[in-house]
Protein backbone atom coordinates (compact mmCIF):
# COMPACT_ATOMS: atom_id res chain seq x y z
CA UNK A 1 110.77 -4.68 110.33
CA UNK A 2 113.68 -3.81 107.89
CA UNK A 3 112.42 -0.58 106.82
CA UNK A 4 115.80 1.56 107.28
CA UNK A 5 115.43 4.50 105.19
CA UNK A 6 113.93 8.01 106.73
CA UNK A 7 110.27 8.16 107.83
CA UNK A 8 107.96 11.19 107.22
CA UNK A 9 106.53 13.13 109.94
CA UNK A 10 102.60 13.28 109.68
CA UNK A 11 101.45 17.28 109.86
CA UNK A 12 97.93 17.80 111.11
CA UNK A 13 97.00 18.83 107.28
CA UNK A 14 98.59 15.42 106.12
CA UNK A 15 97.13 13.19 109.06
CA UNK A 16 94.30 11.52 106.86
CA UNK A 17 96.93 10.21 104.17
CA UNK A 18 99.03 8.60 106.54
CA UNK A 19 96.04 7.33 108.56
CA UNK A 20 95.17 5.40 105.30
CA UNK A 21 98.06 3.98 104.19
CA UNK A 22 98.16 1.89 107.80
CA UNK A 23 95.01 0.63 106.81
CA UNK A 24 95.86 -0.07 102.78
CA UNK A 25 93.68 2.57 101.52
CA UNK A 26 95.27 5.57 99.37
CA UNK A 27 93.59 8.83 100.61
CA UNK A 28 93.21 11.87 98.42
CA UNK A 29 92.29 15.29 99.46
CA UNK A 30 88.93 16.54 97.55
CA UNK A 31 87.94 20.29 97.47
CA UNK A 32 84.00 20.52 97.54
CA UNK A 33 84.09 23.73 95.68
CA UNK A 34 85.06 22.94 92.82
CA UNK A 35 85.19 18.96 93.34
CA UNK A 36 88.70 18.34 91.96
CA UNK A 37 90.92 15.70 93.44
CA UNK A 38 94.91 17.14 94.78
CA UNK A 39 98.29 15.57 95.44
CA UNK A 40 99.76 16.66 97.90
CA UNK A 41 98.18 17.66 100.75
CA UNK A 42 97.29 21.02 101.70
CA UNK A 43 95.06 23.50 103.33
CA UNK A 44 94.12 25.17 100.00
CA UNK A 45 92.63 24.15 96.99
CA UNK A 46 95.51 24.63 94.85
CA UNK A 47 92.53 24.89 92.05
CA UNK A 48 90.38 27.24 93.49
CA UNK A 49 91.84 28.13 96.86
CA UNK A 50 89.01 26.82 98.89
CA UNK A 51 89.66 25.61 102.26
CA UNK A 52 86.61 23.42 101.74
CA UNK A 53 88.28 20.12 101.28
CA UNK A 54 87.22 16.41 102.14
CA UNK A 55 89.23 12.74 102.54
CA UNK A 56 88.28 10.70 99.39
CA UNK A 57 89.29 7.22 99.34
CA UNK A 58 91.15 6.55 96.16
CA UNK A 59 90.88 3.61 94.06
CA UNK A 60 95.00 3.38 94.10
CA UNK A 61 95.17 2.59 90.05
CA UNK A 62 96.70 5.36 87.50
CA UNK A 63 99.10 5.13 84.82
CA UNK A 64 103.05 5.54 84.23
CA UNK A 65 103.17 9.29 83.31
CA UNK A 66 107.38 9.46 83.13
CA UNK A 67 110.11 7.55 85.11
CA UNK A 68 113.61 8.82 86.06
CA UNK A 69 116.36 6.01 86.95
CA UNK A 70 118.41 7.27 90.09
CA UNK A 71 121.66 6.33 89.62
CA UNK A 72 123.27 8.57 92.74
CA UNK A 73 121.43 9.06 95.54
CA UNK A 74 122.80 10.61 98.93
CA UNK A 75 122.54 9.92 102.48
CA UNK A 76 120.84 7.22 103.61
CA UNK A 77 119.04 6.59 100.02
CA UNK A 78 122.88 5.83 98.35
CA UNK A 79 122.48 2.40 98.70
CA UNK A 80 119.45 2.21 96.98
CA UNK A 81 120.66 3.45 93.74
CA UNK A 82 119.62 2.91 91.26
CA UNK A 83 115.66 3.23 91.66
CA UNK A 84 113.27 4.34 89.95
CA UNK A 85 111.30 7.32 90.45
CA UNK A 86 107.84 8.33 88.62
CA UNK A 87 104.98 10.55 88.07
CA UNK A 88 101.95 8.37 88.33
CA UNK A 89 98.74 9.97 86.75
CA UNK A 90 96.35 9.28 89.16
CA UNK A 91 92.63 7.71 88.05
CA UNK A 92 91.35 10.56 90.35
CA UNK A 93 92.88 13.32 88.36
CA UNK A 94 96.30 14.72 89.83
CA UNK A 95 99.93 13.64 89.13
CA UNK A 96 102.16 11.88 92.58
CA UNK A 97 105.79 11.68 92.54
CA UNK A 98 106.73 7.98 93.82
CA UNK A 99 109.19 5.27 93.71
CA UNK A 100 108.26 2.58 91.13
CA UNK A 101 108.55 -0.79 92.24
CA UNK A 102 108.92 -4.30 90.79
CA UNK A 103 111.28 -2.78 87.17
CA UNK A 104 115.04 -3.07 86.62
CA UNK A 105 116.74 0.38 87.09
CA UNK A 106 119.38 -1.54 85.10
CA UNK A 107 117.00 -1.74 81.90
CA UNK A 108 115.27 1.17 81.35
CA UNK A 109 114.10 0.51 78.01
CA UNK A 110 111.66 -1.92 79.59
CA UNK A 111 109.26 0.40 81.65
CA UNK A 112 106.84 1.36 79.15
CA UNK A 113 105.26 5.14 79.85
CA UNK A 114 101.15 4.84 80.03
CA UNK A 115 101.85 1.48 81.71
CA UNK A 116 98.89 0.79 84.08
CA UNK A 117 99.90 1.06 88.16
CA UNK A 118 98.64 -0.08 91.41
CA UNK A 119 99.98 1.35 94.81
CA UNK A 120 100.85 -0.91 97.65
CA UNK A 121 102.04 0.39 100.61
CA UNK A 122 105.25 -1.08 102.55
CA UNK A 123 105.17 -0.86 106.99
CA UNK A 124 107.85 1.02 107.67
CA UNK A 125 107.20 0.93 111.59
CA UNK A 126 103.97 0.06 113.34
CA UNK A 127 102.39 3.31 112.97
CA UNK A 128 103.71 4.07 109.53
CA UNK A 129 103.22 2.93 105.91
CA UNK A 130 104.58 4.22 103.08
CA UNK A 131 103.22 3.84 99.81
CA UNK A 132 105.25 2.32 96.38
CA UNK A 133 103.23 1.93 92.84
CA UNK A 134 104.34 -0.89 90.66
CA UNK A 135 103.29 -1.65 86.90
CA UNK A 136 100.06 -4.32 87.03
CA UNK A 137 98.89 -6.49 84.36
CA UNK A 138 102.09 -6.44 81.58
């Protein structure tokens, strides 16, 4: 694997995400109170502050909300610059901060806002996958 960038540590709260991603599938958490979708995990409704919540599997499609092109980065992530980071609007109904694949950081003016997205998700070791949207169907 050539994954070389730093790896999140899965918290108990987070453990269904992560358990997805290995197998392809985006999980969101669900609060059956008031049956709202949330990004990112946690072990309150940030809606209605239930702690009745359930693992949905998403459909992993949403739309280019706003983009950001990194041109400095620091640590281990300086020699990825630039990339491009994004607020995807979920189908589900919450907002996730990601890196946007498969777009030139160098040409901006080409990533179109509303643009439809798909996640994919990238191995970064055996028990880990991380997941990346990119723009589908333009």
């Amino acid at each position: 694997m050539s994954y070389k960038l730093p790896i999140p540590t899965p918290g108990t709260h987070t453990q269904p995400f992560w358990a997805g991603t290995k197998l392809g599938k985006l999980m969101l958490p669900k609060c059956q109170d008031c049956n709202r979708v949330h990004w990112y995990p946690r072990f309150l409704c940030p809606h209605c502050h239930s702690n009745k919540l359930e693992w949905i599997e998403a459909s992993g499609e949403g739309t280019l909300h706003t983009f950001a092109v990194q041109h400095m980065a620091f640590g281990p992530y300086a020699k990825e610059a630039p990339f491009v980071t994004a607020y995807i609007d979920l189908k589900e109904g919450d907002r996730m901060l990601t890196v946007l694949r498969g777009v030139d950081p160098t040409k901006p003016e080409e990533i179109r806002i509303g643009s439809t997205v798909k996640v994919e998700f990238e191995a970064a070791n055996d028990d880990m996958h991380l997941p990346f949207w990119r723009v589908v169907g333009e």
